[in-house]
Protein backbone atom coordinates (compact mmCIF):
# COMPACT_ATOMS: atom_id res chain seq x y z
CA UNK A 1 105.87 -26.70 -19.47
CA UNK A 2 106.03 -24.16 -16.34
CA UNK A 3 104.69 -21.56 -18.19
CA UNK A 4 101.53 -23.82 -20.23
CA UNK A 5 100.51 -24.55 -16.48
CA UNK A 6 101.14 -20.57 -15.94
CA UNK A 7 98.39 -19.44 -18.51
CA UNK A 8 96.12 -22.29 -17.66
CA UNK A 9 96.00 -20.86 -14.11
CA UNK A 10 95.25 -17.58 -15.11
CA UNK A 11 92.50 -18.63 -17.18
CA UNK A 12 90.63 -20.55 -14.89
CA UNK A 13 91.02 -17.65 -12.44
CA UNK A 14 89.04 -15.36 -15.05
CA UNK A 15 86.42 -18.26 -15.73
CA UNK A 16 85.71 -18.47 -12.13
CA UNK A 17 85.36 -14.21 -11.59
CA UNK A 18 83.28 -13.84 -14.65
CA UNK A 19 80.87 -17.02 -13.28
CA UNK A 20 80.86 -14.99 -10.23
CA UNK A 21 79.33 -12.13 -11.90
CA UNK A 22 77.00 -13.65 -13.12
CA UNK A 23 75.75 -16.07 -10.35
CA UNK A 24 75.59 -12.38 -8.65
CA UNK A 25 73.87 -10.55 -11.05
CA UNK A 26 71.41 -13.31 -11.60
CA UNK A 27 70.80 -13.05 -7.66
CA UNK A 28 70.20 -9.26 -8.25
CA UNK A 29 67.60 -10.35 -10.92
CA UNK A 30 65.98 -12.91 -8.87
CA UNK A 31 65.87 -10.65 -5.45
CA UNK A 32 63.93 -7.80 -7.93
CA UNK A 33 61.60 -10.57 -9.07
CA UNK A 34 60.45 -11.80 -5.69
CA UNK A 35 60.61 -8.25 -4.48
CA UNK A 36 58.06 -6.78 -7.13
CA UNK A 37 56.03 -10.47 -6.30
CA UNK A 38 55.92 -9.34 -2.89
CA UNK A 39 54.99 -6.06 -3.32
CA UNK A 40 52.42 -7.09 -5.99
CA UNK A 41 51.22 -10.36 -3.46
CA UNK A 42 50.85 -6.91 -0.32
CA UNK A 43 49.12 -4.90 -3.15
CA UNK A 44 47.33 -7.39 -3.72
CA UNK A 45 46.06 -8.44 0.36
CA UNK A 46 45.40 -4.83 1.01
CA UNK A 47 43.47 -4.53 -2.40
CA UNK A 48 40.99 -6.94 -1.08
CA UNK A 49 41.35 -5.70 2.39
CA UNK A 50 39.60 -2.35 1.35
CA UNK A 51 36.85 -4.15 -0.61
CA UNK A 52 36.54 -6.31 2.28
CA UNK A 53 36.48 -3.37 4.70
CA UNK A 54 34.46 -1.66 2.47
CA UNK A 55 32.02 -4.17 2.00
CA UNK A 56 31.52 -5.04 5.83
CA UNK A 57 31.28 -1.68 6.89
CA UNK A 58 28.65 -0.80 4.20
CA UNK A 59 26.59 -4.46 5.80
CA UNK A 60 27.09 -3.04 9.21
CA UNK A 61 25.77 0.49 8.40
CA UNK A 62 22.63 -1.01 7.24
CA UNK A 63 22.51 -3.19 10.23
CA UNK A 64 22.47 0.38 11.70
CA UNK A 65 19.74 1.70 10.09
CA UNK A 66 17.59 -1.35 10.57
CA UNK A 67 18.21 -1.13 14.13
CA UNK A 68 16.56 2.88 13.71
CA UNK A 69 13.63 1.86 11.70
CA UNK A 70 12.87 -1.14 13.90
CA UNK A 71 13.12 0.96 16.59
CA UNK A 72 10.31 3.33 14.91
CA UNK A 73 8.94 0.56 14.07
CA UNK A 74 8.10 -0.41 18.21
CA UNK A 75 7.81 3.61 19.24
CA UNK A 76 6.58 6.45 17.01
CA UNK A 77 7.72 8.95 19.09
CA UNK A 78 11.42 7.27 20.01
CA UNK A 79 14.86 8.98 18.68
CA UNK A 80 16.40 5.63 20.37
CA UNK A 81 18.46 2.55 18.85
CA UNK A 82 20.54 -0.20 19.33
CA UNK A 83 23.95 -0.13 18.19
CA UNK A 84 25.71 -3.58 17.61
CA UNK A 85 28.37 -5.65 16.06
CA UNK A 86 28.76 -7.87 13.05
CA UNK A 87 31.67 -10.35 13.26
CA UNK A 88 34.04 -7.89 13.59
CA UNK A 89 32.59 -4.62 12.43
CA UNK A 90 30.36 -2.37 14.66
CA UNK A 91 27.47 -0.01 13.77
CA UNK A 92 25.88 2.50 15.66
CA UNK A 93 22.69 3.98 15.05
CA UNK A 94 20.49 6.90 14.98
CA UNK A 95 17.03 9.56 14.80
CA UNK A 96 16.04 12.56 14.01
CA UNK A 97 12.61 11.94 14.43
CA UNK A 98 10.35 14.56 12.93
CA UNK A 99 6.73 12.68 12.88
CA UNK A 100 5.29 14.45 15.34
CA UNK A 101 6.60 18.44 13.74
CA UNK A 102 4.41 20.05 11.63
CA UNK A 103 7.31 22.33 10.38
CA UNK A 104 10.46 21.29 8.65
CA UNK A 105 13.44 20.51 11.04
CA UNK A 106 17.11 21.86 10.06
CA UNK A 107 19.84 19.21 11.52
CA UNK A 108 23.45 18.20 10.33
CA UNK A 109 24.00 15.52 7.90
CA UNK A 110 26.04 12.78 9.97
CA UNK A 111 27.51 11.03 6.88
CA UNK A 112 29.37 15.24 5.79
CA UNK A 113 28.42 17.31 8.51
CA UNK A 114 26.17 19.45 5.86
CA UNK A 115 23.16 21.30 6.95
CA UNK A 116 19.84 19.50 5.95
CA UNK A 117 15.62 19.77 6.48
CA UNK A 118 13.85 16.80 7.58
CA UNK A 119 10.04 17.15 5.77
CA UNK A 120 7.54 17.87 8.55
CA UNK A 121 5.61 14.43 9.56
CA UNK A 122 8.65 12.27 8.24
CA UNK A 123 11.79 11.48 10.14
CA UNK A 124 15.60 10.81 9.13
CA UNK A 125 17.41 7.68 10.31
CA UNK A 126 20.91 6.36 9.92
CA UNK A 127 23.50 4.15 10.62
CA UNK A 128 27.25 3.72 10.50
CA UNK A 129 29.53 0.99 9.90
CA UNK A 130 33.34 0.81 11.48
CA UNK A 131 36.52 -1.39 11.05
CA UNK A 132 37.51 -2.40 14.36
CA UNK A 133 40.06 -0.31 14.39
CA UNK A 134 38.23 2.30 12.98
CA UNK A 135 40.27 3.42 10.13
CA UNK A 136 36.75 2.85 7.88
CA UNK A 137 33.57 4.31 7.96
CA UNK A 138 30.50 4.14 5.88
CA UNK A 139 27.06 6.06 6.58
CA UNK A 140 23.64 5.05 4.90
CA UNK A 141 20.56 7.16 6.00
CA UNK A 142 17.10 7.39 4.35
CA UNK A 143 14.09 9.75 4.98
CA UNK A 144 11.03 7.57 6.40
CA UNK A 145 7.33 7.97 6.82
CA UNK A 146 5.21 6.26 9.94
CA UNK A 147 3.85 3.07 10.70
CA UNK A 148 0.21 2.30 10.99
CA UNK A 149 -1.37 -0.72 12.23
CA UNK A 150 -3.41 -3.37 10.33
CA UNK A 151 -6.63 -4.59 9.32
CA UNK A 152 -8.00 -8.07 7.29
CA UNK A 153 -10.06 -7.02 4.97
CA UNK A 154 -11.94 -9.13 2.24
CA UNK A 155 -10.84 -8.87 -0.98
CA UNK A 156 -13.06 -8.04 -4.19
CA UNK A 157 -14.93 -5.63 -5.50
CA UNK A 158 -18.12 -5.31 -3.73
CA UNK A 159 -18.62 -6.99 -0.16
CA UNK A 160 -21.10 -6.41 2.16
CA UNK A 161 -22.27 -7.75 5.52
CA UNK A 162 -26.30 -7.90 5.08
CA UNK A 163 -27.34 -7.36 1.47
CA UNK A 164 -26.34 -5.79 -1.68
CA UNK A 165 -29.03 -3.93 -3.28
CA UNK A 166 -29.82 -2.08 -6.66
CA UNK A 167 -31.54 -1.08 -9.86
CA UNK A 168 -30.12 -3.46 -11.89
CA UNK A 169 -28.26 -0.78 -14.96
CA UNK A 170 -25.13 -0.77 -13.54
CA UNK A 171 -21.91 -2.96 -15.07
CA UNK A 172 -19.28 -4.04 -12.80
CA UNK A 173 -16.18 -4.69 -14.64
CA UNK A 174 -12.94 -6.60 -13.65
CA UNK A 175 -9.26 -4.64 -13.48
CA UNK A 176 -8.07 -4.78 -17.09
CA UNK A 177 -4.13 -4.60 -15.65
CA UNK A 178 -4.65 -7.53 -13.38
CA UNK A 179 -3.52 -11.17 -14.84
CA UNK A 180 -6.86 -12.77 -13.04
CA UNK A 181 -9.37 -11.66 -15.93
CA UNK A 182 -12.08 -12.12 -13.96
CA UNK A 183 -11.10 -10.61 -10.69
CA UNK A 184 -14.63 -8.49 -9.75
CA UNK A 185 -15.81 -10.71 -6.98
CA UNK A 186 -19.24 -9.77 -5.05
CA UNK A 187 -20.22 -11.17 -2.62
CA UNK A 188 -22.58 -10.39 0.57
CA UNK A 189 -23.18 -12.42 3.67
CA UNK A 190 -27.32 -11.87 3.55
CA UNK A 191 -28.62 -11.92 -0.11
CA UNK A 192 -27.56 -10.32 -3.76
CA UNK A 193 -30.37 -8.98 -5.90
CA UNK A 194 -30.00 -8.28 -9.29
CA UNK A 195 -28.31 -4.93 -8.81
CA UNK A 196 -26.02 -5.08 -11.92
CA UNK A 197 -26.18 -5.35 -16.08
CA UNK A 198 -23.49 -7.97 -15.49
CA UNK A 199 -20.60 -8.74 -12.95
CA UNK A 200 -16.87 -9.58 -14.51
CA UNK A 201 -16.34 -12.05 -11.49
CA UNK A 202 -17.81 -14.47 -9.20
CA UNK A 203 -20.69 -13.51 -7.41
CA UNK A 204 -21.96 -15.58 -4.14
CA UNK A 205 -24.35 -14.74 -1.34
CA UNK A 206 -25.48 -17.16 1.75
CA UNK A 207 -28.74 -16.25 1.22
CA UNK A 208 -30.58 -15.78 -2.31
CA UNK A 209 -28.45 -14.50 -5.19
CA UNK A 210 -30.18 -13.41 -8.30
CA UNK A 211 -26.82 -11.94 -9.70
CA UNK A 212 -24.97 -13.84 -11.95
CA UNK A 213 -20.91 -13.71 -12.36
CA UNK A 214 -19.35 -14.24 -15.23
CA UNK A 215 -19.62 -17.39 -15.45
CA UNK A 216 -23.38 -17.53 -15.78
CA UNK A 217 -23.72 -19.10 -12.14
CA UNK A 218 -25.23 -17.21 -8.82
CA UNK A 219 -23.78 -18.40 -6.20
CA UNK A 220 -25.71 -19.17 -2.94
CA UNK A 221 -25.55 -21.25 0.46
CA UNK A 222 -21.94 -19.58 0.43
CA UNK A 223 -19.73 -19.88 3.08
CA UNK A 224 -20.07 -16.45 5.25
CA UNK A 225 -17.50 -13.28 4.21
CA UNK A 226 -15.33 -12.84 6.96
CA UNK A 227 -15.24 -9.11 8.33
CA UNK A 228 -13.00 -7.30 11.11
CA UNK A 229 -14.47 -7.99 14.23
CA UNK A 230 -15.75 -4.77 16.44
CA UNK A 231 -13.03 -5.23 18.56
CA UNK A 232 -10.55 -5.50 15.57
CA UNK A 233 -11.95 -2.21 14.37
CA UNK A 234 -11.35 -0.76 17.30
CA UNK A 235 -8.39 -1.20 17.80
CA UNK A 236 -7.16 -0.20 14.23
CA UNK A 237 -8.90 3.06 14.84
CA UNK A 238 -7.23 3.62 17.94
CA UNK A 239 -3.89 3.23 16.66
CA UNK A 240 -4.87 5.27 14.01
CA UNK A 241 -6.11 8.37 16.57
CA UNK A 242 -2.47 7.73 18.24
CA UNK A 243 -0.69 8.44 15.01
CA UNK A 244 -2.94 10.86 14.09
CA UNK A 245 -2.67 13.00 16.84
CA UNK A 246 1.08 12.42 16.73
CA UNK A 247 0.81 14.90 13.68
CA UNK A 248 -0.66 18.06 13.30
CA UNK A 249 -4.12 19.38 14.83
CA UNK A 250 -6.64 21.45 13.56
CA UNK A 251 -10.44 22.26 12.99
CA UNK A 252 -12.16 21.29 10.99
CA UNK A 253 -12.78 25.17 9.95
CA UNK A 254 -9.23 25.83 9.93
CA UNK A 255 -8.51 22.62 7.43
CA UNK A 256 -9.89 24.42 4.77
CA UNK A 257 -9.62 27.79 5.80
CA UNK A 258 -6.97 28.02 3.99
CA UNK A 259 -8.15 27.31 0.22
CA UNK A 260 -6.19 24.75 -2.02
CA UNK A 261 -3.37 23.29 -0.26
CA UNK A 262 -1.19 20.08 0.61
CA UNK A 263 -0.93 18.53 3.89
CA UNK A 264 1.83 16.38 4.69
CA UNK A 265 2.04 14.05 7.22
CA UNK A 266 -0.43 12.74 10.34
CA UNK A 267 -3.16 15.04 10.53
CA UNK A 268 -5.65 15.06 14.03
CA UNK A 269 -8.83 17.17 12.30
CA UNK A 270 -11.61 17.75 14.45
CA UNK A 271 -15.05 18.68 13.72
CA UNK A 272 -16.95 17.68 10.37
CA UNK A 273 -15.02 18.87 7.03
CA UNK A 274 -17.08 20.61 4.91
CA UNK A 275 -15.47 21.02 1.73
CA UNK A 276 -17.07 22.93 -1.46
CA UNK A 277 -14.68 25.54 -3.15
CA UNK A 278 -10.88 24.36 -3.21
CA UNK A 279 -8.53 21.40 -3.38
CA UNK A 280 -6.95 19.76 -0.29
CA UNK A 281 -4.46 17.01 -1.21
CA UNK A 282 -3.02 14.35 1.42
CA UNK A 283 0.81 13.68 1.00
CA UNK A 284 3.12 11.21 2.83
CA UNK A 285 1.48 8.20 3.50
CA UNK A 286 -0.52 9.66 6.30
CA UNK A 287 -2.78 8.47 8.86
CA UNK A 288 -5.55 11.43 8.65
CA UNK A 289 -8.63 11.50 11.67
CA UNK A 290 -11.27 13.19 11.39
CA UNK A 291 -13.41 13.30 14.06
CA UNK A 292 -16.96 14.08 12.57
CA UNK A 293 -17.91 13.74 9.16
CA UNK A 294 -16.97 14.60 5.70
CA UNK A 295 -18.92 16.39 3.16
CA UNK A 296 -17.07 17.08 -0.46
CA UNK A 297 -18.96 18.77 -3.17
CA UNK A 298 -19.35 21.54 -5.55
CA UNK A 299 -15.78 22.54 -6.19
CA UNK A 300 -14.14 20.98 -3.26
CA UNK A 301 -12.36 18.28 -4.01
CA UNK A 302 -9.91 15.83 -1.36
CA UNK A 303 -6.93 14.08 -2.99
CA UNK A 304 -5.34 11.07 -1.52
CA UNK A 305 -2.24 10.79 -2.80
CA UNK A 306 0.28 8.69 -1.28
CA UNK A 307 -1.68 5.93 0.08
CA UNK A 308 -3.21 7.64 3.06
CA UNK A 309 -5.42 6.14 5.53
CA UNK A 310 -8.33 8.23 6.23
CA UNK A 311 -10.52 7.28 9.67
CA UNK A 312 -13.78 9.00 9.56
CA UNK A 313 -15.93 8.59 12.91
CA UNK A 314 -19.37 9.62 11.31
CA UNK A 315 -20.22 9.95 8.00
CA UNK A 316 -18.72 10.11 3.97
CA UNK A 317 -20.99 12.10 1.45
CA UNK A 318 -19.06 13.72 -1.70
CA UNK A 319 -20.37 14.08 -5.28
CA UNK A 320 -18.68 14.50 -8.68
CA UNK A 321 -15.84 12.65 -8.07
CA UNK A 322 -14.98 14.98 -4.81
CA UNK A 323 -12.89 12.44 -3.20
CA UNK A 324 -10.42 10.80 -5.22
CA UNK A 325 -7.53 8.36 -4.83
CA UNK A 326 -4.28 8.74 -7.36
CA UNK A 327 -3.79 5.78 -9.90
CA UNK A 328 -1.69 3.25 -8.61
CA UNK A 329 -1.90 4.25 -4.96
CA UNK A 330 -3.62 2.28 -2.07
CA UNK A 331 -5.67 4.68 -0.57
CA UNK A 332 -8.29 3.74 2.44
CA UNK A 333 -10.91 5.24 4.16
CA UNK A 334 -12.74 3.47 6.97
CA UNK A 335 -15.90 5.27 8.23
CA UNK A 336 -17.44 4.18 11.67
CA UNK A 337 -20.57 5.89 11.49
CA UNK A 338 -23.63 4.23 11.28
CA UNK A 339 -26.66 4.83 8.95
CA UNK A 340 -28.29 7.66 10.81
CA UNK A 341 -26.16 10.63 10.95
CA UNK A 342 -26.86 13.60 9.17
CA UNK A 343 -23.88 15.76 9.64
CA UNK A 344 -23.55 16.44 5.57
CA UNK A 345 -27.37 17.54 5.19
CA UNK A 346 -29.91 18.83 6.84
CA UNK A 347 -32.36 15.79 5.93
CA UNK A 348 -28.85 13.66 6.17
CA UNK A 349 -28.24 10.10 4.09
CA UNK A 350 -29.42 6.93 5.25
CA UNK A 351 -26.00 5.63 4.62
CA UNK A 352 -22.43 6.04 6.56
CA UNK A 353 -21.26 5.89 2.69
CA UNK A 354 -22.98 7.92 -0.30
CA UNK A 355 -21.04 8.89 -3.26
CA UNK A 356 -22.68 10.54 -6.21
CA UNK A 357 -22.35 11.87 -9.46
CA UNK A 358 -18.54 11.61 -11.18
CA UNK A 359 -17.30 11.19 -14.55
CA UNK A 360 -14.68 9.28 -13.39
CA UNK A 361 -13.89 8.88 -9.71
CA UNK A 362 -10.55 6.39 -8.33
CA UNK A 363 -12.22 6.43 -5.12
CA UNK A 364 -9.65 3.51 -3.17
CA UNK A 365 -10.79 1.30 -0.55
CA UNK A 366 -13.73 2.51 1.40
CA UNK A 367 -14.48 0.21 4.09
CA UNK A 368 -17.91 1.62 6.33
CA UNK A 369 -17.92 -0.46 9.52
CA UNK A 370 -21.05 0.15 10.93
CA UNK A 371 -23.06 1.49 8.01
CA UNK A 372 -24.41 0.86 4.63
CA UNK A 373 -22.66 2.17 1.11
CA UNK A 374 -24.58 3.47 -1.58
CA UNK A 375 -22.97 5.14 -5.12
CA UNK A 376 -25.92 6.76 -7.12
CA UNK A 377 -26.00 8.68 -10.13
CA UNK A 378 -23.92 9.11 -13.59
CA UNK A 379 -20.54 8.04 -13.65
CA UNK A 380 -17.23 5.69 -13.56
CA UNK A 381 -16.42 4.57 -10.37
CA UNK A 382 -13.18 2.65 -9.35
CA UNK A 383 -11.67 0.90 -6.39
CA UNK A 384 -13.72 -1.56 -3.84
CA UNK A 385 -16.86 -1.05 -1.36
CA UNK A 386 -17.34 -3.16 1.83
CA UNK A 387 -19.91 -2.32 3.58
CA UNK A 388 -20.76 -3.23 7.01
CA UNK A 389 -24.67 -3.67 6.56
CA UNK A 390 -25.83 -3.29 3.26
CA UNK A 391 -24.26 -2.06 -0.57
CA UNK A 392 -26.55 -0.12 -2.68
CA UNK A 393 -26.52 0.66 -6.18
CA UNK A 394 -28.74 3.31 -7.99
CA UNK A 395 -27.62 4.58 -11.37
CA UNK A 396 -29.16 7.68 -12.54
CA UNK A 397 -29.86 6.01 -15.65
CA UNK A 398 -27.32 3.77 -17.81
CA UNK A 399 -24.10 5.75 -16.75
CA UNK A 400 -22.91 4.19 -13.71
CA UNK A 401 -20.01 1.75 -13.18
CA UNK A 402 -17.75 0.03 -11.22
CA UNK A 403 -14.25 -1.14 -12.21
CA UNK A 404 -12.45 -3.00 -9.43
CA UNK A 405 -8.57 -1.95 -8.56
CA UNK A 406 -6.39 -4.97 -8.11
CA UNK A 407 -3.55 -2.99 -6.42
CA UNK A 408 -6.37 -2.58 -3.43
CA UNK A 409 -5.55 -6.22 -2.31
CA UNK A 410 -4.19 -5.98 1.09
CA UNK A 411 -4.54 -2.24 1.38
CA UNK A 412 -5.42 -2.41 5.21
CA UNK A 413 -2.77 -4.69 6.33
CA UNK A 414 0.30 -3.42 8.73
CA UNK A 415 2.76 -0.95 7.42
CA UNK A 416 5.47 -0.65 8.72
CA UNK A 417 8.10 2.01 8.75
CA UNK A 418 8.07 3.01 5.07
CA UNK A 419 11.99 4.58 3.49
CA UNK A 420 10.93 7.24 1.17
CA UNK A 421 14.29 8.99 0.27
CA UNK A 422 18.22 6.44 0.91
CA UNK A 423 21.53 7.70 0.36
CA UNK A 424 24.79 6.18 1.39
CA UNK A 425 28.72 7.47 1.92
C-alpha cells in the first residue's frame, strides 16, 4: 500500500513540472506576441508620424512661399517676408528678387545648396516648412514674373466710345473655340453704320444702328458702354511706367539696334520705335513702355508672346501683320495718344490706332484711350478693338476680317504675382 502511494507521488510531481513547462513556455510565446504587437503598434505611430510630419511641413512651406509672393505682391522691389507658424509647424520665407536686373543672377539653391541663375526680369521665391523640433524640413520654391495693375474693360469684339464707321465689305465673325456661338458683340456709345457684310453677334448703339447682329435685329436706344474713366487710365498707366522702369531702359534707337532679338522682362523704351527690317519678340509677361510711338512695317515685325502689356503714349501704325500676339495668349496694348500725332509719317494718321494690310494678323487687345482705331486693307484680323472715339473699317476690297478672341475676356484686369517655374524637396 506504502509503495502504490509512493509512485502516485512521484507521478503527480512530474505532472505538475511538465505543466510548468508549459504554462512557461506559453508565457514565452505570449511575451513574443505582444512584443512584435508593440513593435508593429510603434512602427506603426512613427509610420504615420513621418507622413504626418511630412505632410505639415510640406503645408507650412507653401505657407512660406505665399508669404514671398504676397509680399511681391504689395512691393516690386522687396526681398522681404513674413515667416509664421501653422499649429505646430513653422515656415520661414524668402527672395531673390531679380525684376529689376537685366542680366541673369547666380545664387544658391536653399532647398541643396546648388548653384542656380535667376532669368533677368523674374525673381525666385521660397519657403520652408519645420517640425517643431526641427528634425523635418521641406523646401518649395518657384520662379515668378511681376505684377501689374488692372483695368475694366468692355468685353466684345468691337467697342467704341463715339461711332463705329465703315465701308460696309468687311465680315466680323464670332470665336469658333468659344461655347457662346455668337460671341462677336459691337457695340458703340454714339451710332453704328453699316460698316460690315454681317456681324456673328449682337450689335447695339445708343444712337442709330444700321448694323444688324446675327440675329437680324440692330440694336439702338442702348444702354451706354461703360469705359475706364481718365482717371482710371491714368492710373493703370502709371503703374505700368513704375514696373516698366523697374526693368530695363533703353532708346528707342538702341531697341532695335540690335536686329532680331528677345527681350525678357519690364522694358522702359524711350523715344518712338521705328521698326522695318528684323524681329523683336516680348517674353515674360512683361509690362513694356514706350514713351513715343510705334511704327512696324516692311520687315519689322513685334511679337508679343507671353501676354505682355504694351503702354504706348502716342501713336500705333504697323502693316502686314507687323504686330502680332501668339495664339492663346492675352496680349494688350493700350495707346494714349490722341488722333493727331504723326510720329509714324510725315503726313501722320488721323487715328491713335491704324493697322493695315496682313494675311493673317492675332493682333490681342488694343485698347486706344484717347483716339480713334481704324484697320484698312486686305487681310484676317483677330482679337478685339475699343476705341476711345471712333472704330473705322475700310477694306481694300472684299479681303478684310475680323474674328473675335474669346480668351481676350478680362485681359486688362489685375495680375498678380504670376509662378512660372515650382519645384519642391
Amino acid at each position: 500500500m506504502m509503495i502504490e502511494l509512493s509512485l502516485h507521488g512521484r507521478k503527480g510531481k512530474k505532472q505538475r513540472g511538465l505543466a510548468l513547462v508549459m504554462v512557461m513556455m506559453m508565457t514565452a510565446i505570449l511575451i513574443v506576441i505582444v512584443m512584435t504587437l508593440l513593435v508593429t503598434v510603434d512602427s506603426n505611430a512613427l509610420g504615420a508620424r513621418s507622413v504626418q510630419n511630412k505632410n505639415q511641413t510640406f503645408n507650412a512651406a507653401e505657407s512660406g512661399l505665399q508669404s514671398s509672393v504676397d509680399a511681391l505682391d504689395q512691393s516690386i522691389t522687396t526681398s522681404q517676408c513674413a515667416s509664421g507658424t501653422i499649429g505646430n509647424y513653422k515656415y520661414t520665407c524668402g527672395i531673390v528678387n531679380n525684376f529689376n536686373g537685366p542680366l541673369p543672377l547666380a545664387t544658391t539653391d536653399p532647398g541643396n545648396g546648388s548653384s542656380i541663375t535667376v532669368p533677368a526680369h523674374l525673381s525666385l521665391v521660397w519657403g520652408k516648412g519645420t517640425t517643431a523640433a526641427g528634425e523635418r524640413s521641406t523646401f518649395t520654391e518657384a520662379i515668378v514674373s511681376p505684377p501689374r495693375a488692372g483695368l475694366d474693360l468692355p468685353d466684345g469684339v468691337i467697342n467704341a466710345k463715339n461711332n463705329i464707321t465703315g465701308s460696309g465689305d468687311i465680315p466680323v465673325y464670332a470665336d469658333p473655340a468659344d461655347s457662346n456661338p455668337h460671341d462677336a458683340t459691337v457695340r458703340a456709345n454714339g451710332n453704328i453704320a453699316a460698316f460690315a457684310a454681317s456681324v456673328d453677334g449682337l450689335t447695339s448703339a445708343v444712337g442709330s444702328n444700321a448694323m444688324p447682329g446675327w440675329n437680324g435685329t440692330a440694336a439702338t436706344g442702348a444702354s451706354p458702354v461703360k469705359f475706364p474713366t481718365a482717371a482710371q487710365v491714368s492710373a493703370f498707366t502709371s503703374k505700368a511706367l513704375t514696373n516698366a522702369q523697374s526693368g530695363t531702359r533703353l532708346t528707342a534707337a538702341a531697341f532695335v539696334a540690335g536686329g532680331s532679338q528677345t527681350y525678357t522682362g519690364n522694358l522702359y523704351i524711350d523715344g518712338t520705335v521705328k521698326l522695318t527690317s528684323s524681329t523683336i519678340t516680348i517674353k515674360g509677361g512683361a509690362t513694356v513702355y514706350i514713351n513715343g510711338a510705334l511704327c512696324v512695317s516692311g520687315a519689322g515685325k513685334l511679337i508679343n508672346d507671353q501676354s505682355s502689356l504694351i503702354v504706348i503714349t502716342q501713336q500705333l501704325v504697323t502693316s502686314g501683320a507687323a504686330y502680332s500676339v501668339t495664339q492663346g495668349t492675352r496680349g494688350l496694348v493700350i495707346v494714349l495718344g490722341n488722333n493727331n500725332p504723326a510720329a509714324c509719317s510725315s503726313g501722320g494718321e488721323p487715328y491713335a490706332v491704324a493697322i493695315g494690310d496682313a494675311s493673317n494678323m492675332n493682333m490681342g487687345l488694343i485698347y486706344a484711350a484717347n483716339g480713334s482705331t481704324t484697320l484698312s486693307g486686305n487681310g484676317s484680323f483677330r482679337g478685339a478693338l475699343i476705341a476711345g472715339v471712333n472704330a473705322d473699317f475700310q477694306g481694300g476690297g472684299n479681303g478684310l476680317a475680323v474674328q473675335y478672341d474669346s480668351v481676350l475676356v478680362n485681359a486688362a484686369t489685375a495680375q498678380n504675382v504670376k509662378i512660372i517655374d515650382y519645384g519642391n524637396t
